[in-house]
Protein backbone atom coordinates (compact mmCIF):
# COMPACT_ATOMS: atom_id res chain seq x y z
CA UNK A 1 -34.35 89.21 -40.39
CA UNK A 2 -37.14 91.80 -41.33
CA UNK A 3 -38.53 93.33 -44.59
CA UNK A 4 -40.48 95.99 -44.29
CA UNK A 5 -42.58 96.76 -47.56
CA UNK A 6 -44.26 100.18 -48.16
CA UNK A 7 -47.41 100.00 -50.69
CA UNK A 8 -47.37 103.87 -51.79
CA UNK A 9 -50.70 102.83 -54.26
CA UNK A 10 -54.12 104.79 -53.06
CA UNK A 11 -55.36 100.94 -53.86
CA UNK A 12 -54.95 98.72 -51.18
CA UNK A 13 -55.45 95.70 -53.04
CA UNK A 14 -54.03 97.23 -56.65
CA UNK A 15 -51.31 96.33 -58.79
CA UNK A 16 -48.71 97.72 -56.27
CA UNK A 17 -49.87 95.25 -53.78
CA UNK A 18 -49.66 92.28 -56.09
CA UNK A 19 -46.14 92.81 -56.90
CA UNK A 20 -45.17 93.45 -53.01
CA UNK A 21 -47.33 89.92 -51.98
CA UNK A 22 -45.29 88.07 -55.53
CA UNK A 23 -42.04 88.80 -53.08
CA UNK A 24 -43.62 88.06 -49.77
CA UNK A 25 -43.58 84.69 -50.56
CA UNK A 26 -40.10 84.30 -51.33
CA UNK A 27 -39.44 86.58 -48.82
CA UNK A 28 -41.41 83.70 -46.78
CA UNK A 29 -39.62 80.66 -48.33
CA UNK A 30 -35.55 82.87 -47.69
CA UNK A 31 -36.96 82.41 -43.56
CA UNK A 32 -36.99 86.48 -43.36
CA UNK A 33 -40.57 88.20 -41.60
CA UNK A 34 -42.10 90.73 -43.90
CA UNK A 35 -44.76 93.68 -42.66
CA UNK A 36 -46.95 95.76 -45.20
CA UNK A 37 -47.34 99.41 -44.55
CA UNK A 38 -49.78 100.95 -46.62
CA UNK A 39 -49.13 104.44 -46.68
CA UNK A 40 -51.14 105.51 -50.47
CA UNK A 41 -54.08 106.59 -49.23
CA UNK A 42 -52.99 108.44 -45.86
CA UNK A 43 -53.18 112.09 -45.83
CA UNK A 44 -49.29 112.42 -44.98
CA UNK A 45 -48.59 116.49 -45.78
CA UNK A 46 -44.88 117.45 -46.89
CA UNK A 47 -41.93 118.50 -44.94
CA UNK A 48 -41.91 121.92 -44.28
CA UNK A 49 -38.39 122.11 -43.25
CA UNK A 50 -39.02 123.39 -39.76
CA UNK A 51 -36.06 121.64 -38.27
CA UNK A 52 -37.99 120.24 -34.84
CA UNK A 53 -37.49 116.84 -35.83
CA UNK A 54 -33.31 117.64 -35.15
CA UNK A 55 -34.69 118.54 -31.27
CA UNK A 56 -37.98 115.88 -30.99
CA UNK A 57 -36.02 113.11 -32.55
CA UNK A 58 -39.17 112.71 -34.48
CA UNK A 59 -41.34 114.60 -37.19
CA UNK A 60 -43.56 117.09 -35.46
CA UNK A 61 -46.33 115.78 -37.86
CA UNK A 62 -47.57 113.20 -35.38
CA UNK A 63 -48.80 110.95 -38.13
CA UNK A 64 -48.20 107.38 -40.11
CA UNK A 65 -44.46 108.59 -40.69
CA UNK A 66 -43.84 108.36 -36.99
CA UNK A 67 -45.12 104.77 -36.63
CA UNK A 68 -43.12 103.84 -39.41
CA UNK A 69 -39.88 105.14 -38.27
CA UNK A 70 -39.81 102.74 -35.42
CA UNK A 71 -40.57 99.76 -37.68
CA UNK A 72 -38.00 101.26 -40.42
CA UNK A 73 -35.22 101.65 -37.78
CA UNK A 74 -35.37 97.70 -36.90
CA UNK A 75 -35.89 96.47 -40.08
CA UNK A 76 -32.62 95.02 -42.33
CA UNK A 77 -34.26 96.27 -45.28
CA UNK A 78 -36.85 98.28 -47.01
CA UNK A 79 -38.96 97.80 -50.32
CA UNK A 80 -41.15 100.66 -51.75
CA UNK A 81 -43.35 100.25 -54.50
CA UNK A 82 -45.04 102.90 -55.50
CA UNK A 83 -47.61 103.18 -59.19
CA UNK A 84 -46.85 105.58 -62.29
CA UNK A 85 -48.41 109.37 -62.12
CA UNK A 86 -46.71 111.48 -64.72
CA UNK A 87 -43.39 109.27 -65.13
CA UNK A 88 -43.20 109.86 -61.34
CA UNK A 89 -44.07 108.16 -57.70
CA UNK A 90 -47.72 108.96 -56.00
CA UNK A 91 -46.90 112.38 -54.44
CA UNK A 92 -48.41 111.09 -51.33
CA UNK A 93 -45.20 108.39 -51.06
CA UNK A 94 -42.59 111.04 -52.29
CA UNK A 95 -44.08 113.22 -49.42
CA UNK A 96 -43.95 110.31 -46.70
CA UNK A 97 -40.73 109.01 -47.95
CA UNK A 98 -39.15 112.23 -47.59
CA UNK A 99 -40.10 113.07 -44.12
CA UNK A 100 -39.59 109.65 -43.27
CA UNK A 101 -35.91 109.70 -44.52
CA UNK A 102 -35.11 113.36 -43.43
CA UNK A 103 -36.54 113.23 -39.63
CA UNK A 104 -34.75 109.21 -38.43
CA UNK A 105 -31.22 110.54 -37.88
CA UNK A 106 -30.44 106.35 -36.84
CA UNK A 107 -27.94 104.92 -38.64
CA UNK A 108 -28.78 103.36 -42.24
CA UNK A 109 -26.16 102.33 -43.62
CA UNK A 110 -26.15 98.44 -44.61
CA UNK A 111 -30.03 98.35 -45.12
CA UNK A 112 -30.95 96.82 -48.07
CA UNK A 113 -33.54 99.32 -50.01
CA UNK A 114 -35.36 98.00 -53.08
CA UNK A 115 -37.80 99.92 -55.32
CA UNK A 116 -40.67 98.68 -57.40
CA UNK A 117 -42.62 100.61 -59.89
CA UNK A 118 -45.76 99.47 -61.07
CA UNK A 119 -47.48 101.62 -64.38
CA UNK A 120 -49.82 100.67 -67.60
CA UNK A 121 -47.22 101.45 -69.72
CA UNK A 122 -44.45 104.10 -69.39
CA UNK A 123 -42.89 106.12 -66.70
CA UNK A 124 -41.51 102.76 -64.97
CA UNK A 125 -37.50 103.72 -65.22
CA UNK A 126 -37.98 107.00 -64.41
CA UNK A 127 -39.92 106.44 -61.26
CA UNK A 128 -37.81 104.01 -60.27
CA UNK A 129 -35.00 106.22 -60.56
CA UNK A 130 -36.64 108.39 -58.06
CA UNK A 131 -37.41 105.69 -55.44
CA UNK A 132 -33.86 104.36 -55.41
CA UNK A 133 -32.42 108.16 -54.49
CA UNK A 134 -33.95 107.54 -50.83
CA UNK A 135 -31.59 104.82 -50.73
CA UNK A 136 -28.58 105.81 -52.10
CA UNK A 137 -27.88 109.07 -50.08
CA UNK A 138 -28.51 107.02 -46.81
CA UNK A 139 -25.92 104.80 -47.32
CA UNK A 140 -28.26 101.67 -48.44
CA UNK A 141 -27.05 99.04 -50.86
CA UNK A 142 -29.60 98.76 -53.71
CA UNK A 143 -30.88 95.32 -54.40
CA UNK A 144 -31.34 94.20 -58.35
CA UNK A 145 -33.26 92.08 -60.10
CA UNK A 146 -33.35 90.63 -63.44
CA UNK A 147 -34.58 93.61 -64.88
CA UNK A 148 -35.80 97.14 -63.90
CA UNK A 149 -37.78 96.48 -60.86
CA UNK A 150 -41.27 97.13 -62.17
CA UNK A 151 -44.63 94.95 -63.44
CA UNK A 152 -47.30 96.76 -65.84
CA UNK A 153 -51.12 96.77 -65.22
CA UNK A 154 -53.66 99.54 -65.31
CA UNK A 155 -56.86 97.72 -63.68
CA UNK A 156 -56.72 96.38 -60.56
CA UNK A 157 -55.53 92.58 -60.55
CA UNK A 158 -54.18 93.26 -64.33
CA UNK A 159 -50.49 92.88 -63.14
CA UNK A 160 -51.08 89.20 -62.25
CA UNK A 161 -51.06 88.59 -65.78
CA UNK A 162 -47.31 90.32 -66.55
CA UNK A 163 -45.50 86.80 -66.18
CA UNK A 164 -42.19 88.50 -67.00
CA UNK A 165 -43.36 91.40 -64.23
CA UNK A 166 -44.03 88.61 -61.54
CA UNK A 167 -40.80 86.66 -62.06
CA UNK A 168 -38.77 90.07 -61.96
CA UNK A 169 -40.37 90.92 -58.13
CA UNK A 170 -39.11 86.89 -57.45
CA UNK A 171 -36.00 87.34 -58.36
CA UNK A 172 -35.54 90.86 -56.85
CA UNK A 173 -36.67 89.47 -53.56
CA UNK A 174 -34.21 86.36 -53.76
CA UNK A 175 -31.03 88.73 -54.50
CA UNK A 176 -32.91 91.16 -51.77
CA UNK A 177 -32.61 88.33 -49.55
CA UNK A 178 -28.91 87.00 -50.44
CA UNK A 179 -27.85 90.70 -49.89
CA UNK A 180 -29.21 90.99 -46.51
CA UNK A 181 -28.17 87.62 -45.01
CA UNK A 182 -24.74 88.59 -46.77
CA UNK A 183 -24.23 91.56 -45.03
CA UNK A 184 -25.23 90.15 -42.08
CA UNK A 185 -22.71 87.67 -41.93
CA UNK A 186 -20.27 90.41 -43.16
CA UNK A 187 -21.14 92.54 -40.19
CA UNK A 188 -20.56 89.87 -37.77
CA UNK A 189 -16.85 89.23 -39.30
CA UNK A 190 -16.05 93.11 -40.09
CA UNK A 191 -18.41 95.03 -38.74
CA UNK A 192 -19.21 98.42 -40.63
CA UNK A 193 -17.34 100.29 -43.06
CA UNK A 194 -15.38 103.56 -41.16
CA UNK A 195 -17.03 106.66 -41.42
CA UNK A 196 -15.52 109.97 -41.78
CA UNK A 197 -16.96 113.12 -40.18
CA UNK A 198 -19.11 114.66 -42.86
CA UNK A 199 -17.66 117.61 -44.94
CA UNK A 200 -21.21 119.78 -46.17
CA UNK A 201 -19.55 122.59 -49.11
CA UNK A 202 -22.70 124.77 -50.29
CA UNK A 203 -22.41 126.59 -53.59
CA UNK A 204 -22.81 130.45 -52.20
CA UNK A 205 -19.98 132.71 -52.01
């Protein structure tokens, strides 16, 4: 099984990253492979919401996006952690995240998604909040911790000292990891849940 982990902080090596390595060693210890994308300081532009990627099977922005769709569509689930700007996600995520979701028209459904939000002080829920909405209108089950899924620190290295942040990303990637190997096993006795044909209703008469 396969985690793939999306740092959306401009830091490599910042408070976002110490929460993601806190559950890549659980992650480690639960037997499932890992992979770090850091996507924070990549000049990924928004969708413009040409429609190509419904021909190209890909975004015509040839560009990290791409190279993670690949790695996204194999994976059994996905953790984003992004830091606070404004009670909201680093643009440059939101804009990668939502061409990344938009332009892979595989099938999600059953991938575990888990968000992480990483701040000085406030903004945490509502950020989160924002993450886990990727998730939820794909069809992916939303993995929980012990608390909201976030760690405070405002220098870099500062969120090694949140003991109660730490322990949250441990526990998020242990339930992470009992969800996945669940559904696995689920799969292999059930299969998927039935789909219905999707009915789209727009609001202008």
């Amino acid at each position: 099984m396969k985690v793939l982990m999306i740092n959306g902080s401009p830091k490599k090596n910042g408070n976002t990253s110490i929460a993601l390595q806190e559950m890549e060693k659980i992650f480690a210890e639960e037997g499932i492979e890992t992979e770090i994308l850091h996507v924070g300081n990549k000049p990924v532009r928004g969708c413009i919401a040409c429609g190509q990627c419904f021909e190209k099977g890909r975004c015509v922005f040839d560009d990290i996006v791409n190279q993670a769709a690949e790695k996204f569509e194999e994976c059994d689930g996905l953790v984003v952690g992004s830091p606070v700007y404004y009670a909201s996600a680093n643009a440059t995520l939101v804009a990668f995240l939502t061409r990344l979701f938009y332009s892979t028209h595989f099938d999600k459904t059953m991938k575990v998604g888990a968000a992480v939000a990483v701040a000085r002080r406030g903004g945490l829920s509502s950020t989160f909040d924002e993450l886990n909405k990727f998730f939820t209108i794909s069809g992916m089950p939303v993995a929980s911790g012990q608390y909201w899924n976030s760690i405070h620190g405002r220098e870099p290295g500062e969120a090694a000292e949140d003991a109660e942040g730490l322990q949250s990303m441990r526990t998020l990637a242990r339930n992470m990891a009992f969800l996945m190997k669940s559904i696995k096993l689920g799969k292999e006795t059930y299969g998927l849940p039935e789909k219905e044909d999707p009915i789209r209703t727009n609001f202008v008469r």
